[in-house]
Protein backbone atom coordinates (compact mmCIF):
# COMPACT_ATOMS: atom_id res chain seq x y z
CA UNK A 1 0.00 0.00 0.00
CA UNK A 2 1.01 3.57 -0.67
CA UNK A 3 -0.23 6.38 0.47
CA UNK A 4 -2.73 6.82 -2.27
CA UNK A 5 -4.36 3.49 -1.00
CA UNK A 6 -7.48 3.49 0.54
CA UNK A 7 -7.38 1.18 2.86
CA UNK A 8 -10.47 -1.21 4.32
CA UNK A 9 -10.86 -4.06 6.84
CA UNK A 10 -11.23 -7.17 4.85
CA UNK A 11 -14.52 -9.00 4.60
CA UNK A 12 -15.56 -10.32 8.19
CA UNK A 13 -12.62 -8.58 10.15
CA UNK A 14 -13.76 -5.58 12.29
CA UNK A 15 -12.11 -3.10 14.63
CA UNK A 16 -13.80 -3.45 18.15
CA UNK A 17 -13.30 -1.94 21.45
CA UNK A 18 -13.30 -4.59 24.84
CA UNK A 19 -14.58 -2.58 27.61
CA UNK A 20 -13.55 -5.83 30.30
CA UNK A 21 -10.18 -5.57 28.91
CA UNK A 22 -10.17 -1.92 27.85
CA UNK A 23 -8.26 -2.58 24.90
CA UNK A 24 -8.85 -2.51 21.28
CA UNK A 25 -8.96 -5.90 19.12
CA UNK A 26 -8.86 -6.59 15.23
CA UNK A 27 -11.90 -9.46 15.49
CA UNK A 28 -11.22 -11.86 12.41
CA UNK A 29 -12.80 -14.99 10.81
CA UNK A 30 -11.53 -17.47 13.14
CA UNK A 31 -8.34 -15.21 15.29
CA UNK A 32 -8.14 -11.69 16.99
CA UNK A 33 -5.22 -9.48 17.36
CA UNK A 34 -4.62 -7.27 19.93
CA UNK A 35 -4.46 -3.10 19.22
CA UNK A 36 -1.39 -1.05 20.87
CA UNK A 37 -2.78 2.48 21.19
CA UNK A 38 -0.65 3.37 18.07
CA UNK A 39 -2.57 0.93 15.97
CA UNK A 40 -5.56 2.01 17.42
CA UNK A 41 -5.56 5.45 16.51
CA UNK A 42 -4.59 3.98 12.55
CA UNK A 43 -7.36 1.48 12.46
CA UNK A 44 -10.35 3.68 14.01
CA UNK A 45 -9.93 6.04 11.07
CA UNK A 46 -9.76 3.43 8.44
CA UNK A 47 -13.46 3.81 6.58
CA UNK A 48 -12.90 2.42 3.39
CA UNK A 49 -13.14 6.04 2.15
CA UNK A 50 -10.06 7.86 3.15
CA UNK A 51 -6.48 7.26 1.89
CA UNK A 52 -3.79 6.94 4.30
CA UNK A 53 -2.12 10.03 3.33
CA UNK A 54 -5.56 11.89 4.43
CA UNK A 55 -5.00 9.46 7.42
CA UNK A 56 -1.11 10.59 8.19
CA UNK A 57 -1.99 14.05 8.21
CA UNK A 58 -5.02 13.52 10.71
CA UNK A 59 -2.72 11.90 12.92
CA UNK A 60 0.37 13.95 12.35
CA UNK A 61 -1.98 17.00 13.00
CA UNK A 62 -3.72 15.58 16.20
CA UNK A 63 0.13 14.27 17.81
CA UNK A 64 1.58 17.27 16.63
CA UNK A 65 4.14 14.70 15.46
CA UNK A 66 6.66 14.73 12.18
CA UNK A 67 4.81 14.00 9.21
CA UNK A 68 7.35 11.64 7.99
CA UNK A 69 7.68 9.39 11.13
CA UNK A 70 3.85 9.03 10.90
CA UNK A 71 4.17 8.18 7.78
CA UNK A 72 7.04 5.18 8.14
CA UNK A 73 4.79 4.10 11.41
CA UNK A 74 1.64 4.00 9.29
CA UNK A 75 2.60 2.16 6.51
CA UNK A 76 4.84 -0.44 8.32
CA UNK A 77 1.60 -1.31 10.20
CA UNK A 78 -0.97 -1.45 7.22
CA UNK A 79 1.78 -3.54 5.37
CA UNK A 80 1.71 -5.77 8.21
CA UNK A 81 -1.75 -6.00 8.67
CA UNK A 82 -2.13 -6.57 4.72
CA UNK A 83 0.16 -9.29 5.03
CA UNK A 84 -2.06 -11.16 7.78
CA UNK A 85 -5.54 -9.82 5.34
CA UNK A 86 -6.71 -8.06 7.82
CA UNK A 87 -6.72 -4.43 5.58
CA UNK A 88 -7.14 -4.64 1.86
CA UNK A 89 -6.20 -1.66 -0.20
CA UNK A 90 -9.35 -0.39 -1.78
């Protein structure tokens, strides 16, 4: 994925917030990943509608952070998570 990819969860695989555990999870067909809070703020802007560069400048904006370390951050994660077909590039 680049950053013109729009990025979605893939069919069946969800985003969902545990309020026992207070954590996020990535709820799959069959398995479930735990969120860190950095992956968490990624994934709970992924709509299917906005590209991750409109995604790296929300974050970079709201953490007051370097746009290009967001950037790196971002799309070692979505690769990752592409890899396991959790995101699919739209």
């Amino acid at each position: 994925m680049t950053e013109t990819s729009v990025p979605r969860f893939a069919r069946g695989t969800r985003l969902q917030y545990d309020r026992v555990r207070q954590t996020w999870f990535i709820q799959a067909p069959e398995r479930a990943f735990q969120a860190d809070a950095i992956a968490a703020e990624v994934l709970q802007r992924v709509d299917g509608t906005r590209t991750l560069a409109a995604i790296i400048d929300e974050l970079a904006q709201t953490f007051a952070a370097p746009r290009d370390i967001i950037t790196r951050d971002v799309l070692a994660l979505v690769h990752e998570l592409a890899e396991k077909q959790v995101l699919l590039a739209a």
